[in-house]
N, C-alpha and C. Protein backbone atom coordinates (compact mmCIF):
# COMPACT_ATOMS: atom_id res chain seq x y z
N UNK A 1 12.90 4.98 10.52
CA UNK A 1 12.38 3.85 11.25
C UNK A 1 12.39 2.64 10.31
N UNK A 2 12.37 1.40 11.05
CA UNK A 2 12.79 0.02 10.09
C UNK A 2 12.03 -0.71 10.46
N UNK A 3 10.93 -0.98 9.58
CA UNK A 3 9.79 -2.10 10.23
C UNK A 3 9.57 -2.77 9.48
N UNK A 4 9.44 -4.23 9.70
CA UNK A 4 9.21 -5.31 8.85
C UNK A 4 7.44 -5.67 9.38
N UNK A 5 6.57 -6.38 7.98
CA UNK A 5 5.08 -6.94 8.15
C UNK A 5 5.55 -7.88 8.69
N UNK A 6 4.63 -8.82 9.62
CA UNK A 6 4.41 -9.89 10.10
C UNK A 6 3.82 -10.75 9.31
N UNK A 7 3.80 -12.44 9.06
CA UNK A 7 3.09 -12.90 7.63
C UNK A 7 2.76 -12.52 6.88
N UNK A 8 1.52 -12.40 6.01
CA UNK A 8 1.24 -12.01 4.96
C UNK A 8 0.54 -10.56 4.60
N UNK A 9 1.28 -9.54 5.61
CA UNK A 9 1.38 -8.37 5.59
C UNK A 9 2.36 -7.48 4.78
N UNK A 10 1.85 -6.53 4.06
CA UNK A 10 2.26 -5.43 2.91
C UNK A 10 2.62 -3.77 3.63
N UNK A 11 3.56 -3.83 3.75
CA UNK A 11 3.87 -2.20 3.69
C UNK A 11 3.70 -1.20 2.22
N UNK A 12 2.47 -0.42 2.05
CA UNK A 12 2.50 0.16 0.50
C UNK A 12 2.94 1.86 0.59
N UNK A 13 4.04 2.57 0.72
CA UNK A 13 3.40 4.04 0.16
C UNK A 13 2.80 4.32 -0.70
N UNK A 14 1.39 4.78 -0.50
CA UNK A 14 0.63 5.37 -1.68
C UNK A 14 0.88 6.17 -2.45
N UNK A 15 0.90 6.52 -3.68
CA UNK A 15 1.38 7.52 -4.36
C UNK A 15 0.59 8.60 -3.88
N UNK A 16 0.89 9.56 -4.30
CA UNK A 16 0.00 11.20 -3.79
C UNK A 16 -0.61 11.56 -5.00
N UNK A 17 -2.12 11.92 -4.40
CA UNK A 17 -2.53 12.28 -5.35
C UNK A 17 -2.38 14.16 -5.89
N UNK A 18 -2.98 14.83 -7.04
CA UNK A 18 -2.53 15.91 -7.07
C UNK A 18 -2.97 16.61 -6.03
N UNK A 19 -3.09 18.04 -5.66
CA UNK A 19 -3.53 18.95 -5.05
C UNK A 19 -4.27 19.75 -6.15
N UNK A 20 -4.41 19.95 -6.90
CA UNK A 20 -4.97 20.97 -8.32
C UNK A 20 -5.83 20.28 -8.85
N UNK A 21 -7.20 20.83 -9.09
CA UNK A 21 -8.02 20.33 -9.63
C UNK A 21 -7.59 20.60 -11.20
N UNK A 22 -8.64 20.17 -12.00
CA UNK A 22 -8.23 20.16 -13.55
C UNK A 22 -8.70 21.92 -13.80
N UNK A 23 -9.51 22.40 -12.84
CA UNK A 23 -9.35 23.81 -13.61
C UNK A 23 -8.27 24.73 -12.73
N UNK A 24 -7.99 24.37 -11.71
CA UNK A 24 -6.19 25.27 -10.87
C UNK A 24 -7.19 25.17 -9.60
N UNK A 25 -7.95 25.15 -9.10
CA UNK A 25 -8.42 25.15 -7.40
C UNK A 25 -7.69 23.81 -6.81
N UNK A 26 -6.99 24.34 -5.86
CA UNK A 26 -6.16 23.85 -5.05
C UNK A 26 -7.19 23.00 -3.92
N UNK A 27 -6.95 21.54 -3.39
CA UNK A 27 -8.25 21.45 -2.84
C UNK A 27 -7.14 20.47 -1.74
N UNK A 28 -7.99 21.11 -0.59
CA UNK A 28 -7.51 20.79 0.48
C UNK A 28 -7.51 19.04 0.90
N UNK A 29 -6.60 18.93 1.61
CA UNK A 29 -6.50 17.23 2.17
C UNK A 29 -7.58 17.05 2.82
N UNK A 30 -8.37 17.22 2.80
CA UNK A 30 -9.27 16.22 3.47
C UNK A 30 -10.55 16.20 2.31
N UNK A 31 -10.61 17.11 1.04
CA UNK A 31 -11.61 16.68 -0.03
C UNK A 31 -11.06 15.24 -1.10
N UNK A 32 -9.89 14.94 -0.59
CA UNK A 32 -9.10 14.27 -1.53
C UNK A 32 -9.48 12.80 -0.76
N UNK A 33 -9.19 12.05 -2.07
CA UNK A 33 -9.82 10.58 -1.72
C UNK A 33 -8.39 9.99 -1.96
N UNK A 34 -8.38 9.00 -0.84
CA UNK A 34 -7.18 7.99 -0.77
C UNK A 34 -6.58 7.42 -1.69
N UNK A 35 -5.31 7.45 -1.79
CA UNK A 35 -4.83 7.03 -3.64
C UNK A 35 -4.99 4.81 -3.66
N UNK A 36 -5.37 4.38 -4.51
CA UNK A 36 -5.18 3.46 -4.82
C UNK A 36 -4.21 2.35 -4.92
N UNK A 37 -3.19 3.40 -5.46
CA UNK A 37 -1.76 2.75 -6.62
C UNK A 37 -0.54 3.37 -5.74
N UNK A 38 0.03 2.17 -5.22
CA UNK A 38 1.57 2.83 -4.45
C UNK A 38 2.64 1.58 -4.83
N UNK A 39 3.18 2.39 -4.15
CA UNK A 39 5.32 1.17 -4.06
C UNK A 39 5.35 0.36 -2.64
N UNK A 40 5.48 -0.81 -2.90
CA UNK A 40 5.67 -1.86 -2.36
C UNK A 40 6.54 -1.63 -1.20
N UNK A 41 6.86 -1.45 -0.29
CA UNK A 41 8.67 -1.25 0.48
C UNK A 41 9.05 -2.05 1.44
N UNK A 42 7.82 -2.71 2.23
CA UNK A 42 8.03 -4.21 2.92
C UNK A 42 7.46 -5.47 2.92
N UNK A 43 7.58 -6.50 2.74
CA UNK A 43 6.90 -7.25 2.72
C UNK A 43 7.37 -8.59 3.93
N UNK A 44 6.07 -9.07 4.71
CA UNK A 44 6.12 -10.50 5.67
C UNK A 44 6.94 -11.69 4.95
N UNK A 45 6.88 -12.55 5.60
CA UNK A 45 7.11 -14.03 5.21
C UNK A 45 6.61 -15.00 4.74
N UNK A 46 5.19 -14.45 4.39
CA UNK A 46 4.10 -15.41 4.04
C UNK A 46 3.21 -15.86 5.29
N UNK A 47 2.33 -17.07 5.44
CA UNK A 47 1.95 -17.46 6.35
C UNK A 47 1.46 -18.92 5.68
N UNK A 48 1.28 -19.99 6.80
CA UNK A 48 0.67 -21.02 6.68
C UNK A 48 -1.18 -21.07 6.18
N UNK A 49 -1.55 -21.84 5.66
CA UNK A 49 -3.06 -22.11 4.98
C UNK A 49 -3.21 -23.10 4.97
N UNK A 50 -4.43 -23.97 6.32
CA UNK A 50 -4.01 -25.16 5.70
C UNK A 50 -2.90 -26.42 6.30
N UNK A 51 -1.96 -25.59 6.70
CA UNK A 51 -0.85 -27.17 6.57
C UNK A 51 0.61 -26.55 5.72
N UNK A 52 -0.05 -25.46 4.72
CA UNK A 52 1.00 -25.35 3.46
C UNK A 52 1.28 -23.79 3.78
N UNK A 53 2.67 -23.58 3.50
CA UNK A 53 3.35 -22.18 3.51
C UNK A 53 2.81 -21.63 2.42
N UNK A 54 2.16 -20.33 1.93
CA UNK A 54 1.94 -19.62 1.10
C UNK A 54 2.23 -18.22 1.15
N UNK A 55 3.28 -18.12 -0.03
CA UNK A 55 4.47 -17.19 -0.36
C UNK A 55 4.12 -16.26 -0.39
N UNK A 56 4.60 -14.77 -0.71
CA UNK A 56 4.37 -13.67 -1.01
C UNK A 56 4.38 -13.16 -2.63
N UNK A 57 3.40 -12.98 -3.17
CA UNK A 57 3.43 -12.87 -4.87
C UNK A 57 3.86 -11.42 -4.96
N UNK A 58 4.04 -10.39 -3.68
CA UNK A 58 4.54 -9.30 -4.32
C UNK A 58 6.25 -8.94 -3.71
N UNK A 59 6.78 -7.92 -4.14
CA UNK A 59 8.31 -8.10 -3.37
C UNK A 59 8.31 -6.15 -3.57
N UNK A 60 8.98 -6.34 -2.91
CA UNK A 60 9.71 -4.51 -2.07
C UNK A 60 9.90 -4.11 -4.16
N UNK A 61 9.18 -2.80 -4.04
CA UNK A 61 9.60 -2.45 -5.46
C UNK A 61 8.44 -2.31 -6.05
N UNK A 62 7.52 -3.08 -5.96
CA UNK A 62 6.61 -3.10 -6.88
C UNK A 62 5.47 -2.00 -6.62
N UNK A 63 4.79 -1.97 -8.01
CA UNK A 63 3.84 -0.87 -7.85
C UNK A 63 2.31 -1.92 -7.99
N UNK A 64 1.76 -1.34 -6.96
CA UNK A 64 0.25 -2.05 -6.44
C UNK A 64 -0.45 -1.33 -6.57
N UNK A 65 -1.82 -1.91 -7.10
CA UNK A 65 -3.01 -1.35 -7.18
C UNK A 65 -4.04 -2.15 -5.95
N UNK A 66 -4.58 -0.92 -4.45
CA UNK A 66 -4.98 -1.98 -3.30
C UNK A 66 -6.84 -1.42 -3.59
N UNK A 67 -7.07 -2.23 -2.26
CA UNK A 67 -8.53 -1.35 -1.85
C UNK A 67 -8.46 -0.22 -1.43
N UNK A 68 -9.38 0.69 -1.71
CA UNK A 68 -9.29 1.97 -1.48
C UNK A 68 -9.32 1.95 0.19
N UNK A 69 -10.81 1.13 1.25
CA UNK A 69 -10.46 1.59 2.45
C UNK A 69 -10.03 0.68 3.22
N UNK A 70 -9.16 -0.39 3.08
CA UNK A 70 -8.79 -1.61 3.74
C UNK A 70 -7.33 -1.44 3.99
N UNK A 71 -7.26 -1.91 5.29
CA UNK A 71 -5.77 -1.11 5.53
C UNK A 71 -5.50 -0.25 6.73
N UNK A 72 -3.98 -0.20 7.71
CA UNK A 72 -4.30 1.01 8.13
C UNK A 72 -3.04 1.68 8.10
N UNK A 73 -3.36 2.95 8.26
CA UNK A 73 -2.58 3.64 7.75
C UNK A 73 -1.99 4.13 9.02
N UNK A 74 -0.23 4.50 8.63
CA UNK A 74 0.81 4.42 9.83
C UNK A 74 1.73 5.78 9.12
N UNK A 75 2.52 6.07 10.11
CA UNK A 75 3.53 7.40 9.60
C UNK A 75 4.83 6.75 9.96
N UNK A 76 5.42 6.87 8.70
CA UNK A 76 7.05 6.34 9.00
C UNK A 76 7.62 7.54 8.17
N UNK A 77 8.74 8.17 9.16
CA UNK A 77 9.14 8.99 9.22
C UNK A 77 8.83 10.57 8.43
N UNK A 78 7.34 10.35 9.22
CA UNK A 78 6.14 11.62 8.79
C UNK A 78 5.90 11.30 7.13
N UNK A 79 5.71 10.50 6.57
CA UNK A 79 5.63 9.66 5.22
C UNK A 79 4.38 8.84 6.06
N UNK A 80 3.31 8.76 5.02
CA UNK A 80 1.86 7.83 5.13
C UNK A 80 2.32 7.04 4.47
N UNK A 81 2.00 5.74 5.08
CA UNK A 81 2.36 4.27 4.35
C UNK A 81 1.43 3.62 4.85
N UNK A 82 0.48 2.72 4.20
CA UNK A 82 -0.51 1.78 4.66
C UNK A 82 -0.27 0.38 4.58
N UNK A 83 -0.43 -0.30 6.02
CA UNK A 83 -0.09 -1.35 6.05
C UNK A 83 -1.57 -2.39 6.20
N UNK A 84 -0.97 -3.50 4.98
CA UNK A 84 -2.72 -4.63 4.63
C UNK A 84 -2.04 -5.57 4.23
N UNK A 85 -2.88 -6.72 4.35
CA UNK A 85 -2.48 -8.11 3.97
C UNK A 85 -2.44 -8.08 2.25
N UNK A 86 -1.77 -9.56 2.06
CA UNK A 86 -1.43 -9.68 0.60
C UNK A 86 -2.50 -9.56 -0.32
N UNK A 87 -3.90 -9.90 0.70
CA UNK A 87 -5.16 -10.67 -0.20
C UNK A 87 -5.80 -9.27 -0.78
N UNK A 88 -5.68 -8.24 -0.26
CA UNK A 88 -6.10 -6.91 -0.21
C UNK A 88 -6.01 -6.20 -1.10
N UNK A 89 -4.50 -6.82 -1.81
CA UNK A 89 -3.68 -6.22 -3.23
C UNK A 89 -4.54 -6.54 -4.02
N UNK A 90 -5.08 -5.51 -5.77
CA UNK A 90 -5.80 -6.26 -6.34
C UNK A 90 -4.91 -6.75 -7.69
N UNK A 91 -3.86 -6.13 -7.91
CA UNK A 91 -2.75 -6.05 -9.01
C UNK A 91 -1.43 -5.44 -9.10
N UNK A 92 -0.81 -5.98 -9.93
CA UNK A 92 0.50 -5.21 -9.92
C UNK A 92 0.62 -4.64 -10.98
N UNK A 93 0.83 -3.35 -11.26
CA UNK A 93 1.08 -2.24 -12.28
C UNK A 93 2.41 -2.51 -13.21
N UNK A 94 1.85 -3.22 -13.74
CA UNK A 94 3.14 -3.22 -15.38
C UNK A 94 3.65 -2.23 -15.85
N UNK A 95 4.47 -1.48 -15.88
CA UNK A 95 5.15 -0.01 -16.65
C UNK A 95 5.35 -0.73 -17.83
């Protein structure tokens, strides 16, 4: 499926978090808390503020650090990807 954000909307896949706790108990999806830190893969056009166009500071690629519950979350092609505005992002992950 091929979907583009509308203005200043973010498509993020979240990274996954493990399944294994630090001593080997395997812990089911629903004790697991929503990952933070994902890859960038669509991004809007910006939107007006104001009078003035204001750009998009992140681009397809990048790795983001968002709010944990802001956002909603969508299935593209059985893949969780959460879609939130730009303001939502709190950083971009430097490797």
């Amino acid at each position: 499926m091929n979907i583009k954000p509308l203005f200043d909307r973010v498509i993020i896949k979240p990274e996954q978090d493990q399944t294994l706790s630090k001593s080997g108990i395997i812990l089911p999806e629903t004790s697991q808390d929503r990952p933070q830190i994902g890859v960038v893969v669509a991004v809007g056009d910006g939107t007006t503020f104001e009078g003035e166009q204001t750009d998009m500071k992140v681009k397809v690629g990048d790795k983001v650090v968002f709010n944990k519950y802001i956002g909603n979350e969508i299935k593209i092609d059985n893949e969780t990807h959460v879609i939130l505005r730009q303001i939502d992002i709190i950083g971009v992950v430097n490797d």
